[in-house]
Protein backbone atom coordinates (compact mmCIF):
# COMPACT_ATOMS: atom_id res chain seq x y z
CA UNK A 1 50.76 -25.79 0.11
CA UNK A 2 48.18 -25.23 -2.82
CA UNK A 3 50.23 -27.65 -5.03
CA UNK A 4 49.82 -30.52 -1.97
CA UNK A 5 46.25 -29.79 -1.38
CA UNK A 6 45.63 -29.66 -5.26
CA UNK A 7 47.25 -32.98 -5.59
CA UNK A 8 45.44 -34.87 -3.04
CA UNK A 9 41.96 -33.01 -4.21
CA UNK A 10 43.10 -35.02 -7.80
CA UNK A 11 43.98 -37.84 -5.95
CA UNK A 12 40.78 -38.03 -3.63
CA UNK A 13 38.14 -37.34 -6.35
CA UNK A 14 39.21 -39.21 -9.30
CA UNK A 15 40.59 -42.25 -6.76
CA UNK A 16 37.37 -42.75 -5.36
CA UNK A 17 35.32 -41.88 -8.45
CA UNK A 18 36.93 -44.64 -10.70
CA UNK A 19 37.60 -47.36 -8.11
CA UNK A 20 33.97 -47.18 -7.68
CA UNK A 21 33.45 -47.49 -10.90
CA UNK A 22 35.48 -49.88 -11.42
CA UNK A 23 33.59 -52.25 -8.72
CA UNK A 24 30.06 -51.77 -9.87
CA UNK A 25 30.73 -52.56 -13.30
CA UNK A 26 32.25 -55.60 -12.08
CA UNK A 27 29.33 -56.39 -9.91
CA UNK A 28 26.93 -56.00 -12.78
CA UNK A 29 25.38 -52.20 -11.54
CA UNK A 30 23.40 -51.09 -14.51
CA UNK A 31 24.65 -47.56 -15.64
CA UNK A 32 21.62 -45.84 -14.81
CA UNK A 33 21.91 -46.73 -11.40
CA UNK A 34 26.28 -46.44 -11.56
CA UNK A 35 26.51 -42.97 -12.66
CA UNK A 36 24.21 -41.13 -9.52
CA UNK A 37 26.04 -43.52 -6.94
CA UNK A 38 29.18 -41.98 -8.45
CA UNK A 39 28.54 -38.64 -8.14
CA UNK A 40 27.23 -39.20 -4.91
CA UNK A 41 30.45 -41.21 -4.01
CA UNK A 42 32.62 -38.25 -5.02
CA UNK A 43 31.05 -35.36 -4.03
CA UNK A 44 31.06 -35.23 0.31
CA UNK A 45 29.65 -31.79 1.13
CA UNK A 46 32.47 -29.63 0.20
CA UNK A 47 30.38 -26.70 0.11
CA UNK A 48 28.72 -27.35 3.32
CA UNK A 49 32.77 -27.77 4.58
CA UNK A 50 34.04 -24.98 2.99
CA UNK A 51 30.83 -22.74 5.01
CA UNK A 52 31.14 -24.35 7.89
CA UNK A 53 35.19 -23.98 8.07
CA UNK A 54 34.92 -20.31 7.79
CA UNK A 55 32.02 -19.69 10.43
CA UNK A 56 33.90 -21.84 12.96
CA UNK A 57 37.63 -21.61 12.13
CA UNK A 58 37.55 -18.00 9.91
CA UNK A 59 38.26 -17.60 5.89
CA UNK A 60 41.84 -19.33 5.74
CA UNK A 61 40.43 -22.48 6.76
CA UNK A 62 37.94 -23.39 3.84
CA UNK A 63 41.04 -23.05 1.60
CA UNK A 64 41.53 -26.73 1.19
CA UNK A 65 37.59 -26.97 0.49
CA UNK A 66 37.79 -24.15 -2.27
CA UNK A 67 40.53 -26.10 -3.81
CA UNK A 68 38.85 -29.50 -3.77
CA UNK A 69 36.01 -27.52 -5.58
CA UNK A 70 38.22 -27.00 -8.45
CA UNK A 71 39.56 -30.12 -8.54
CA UNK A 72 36.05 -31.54 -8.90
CA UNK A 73 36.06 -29.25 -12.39
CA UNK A 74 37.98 -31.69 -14.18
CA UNK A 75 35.96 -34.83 -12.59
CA UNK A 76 32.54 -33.16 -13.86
CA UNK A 77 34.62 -33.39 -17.70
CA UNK A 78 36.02 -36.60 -17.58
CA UNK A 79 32.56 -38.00 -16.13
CA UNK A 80 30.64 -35.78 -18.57
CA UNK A 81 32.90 -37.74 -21.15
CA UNK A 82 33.29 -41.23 -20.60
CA UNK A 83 29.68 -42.08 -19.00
CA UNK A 84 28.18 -40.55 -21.74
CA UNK A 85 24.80 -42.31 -22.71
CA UNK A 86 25.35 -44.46 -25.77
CA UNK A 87 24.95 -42.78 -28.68
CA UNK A 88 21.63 -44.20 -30.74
């Protein structure tokens, strides 16, 4: 079940993140504006889900939250890395 949840947490984060990306460069968004749209495109509340999952439901149900939180470890590199300013 972690395997299937850690998959789609890949699949969710970085499919979103770079087919975003991926559309505002081609509609001429200016990288200043690109990169807080992006984060903001990729990063829906999971803590607020994972909180609100274990007051209503009980601990067992933020599970897929807390692994979409570690998914979103790897996003923070690659974004870290490739939207880098330019160097001057």
């Amino acid at each position: 079940m972690l395997i299937s949840l850690l998959i789609v947490a890949l699949a969710r984060t970085f499919g979103v993140g770079i087919a975003y990306d991926v559309v505002a460069r081609r509609c001429g968004v200016a990288r200043e504006q690109r990169v807080p749209e992006l984060l903001f495109a990729t990063y829906k509340n999971t803590g607020m889900a994972a909180a609100m999952s274990m007051v209503l439901l009980g601990p067992a149900a933020a599970v897929p939250a807390a692994v979409l939180m570690s998914a979103e470890i790897p996003w923070l590199i690659y974004i870290t890395r490739s939207m880098a300013p330019p160097a001057r």
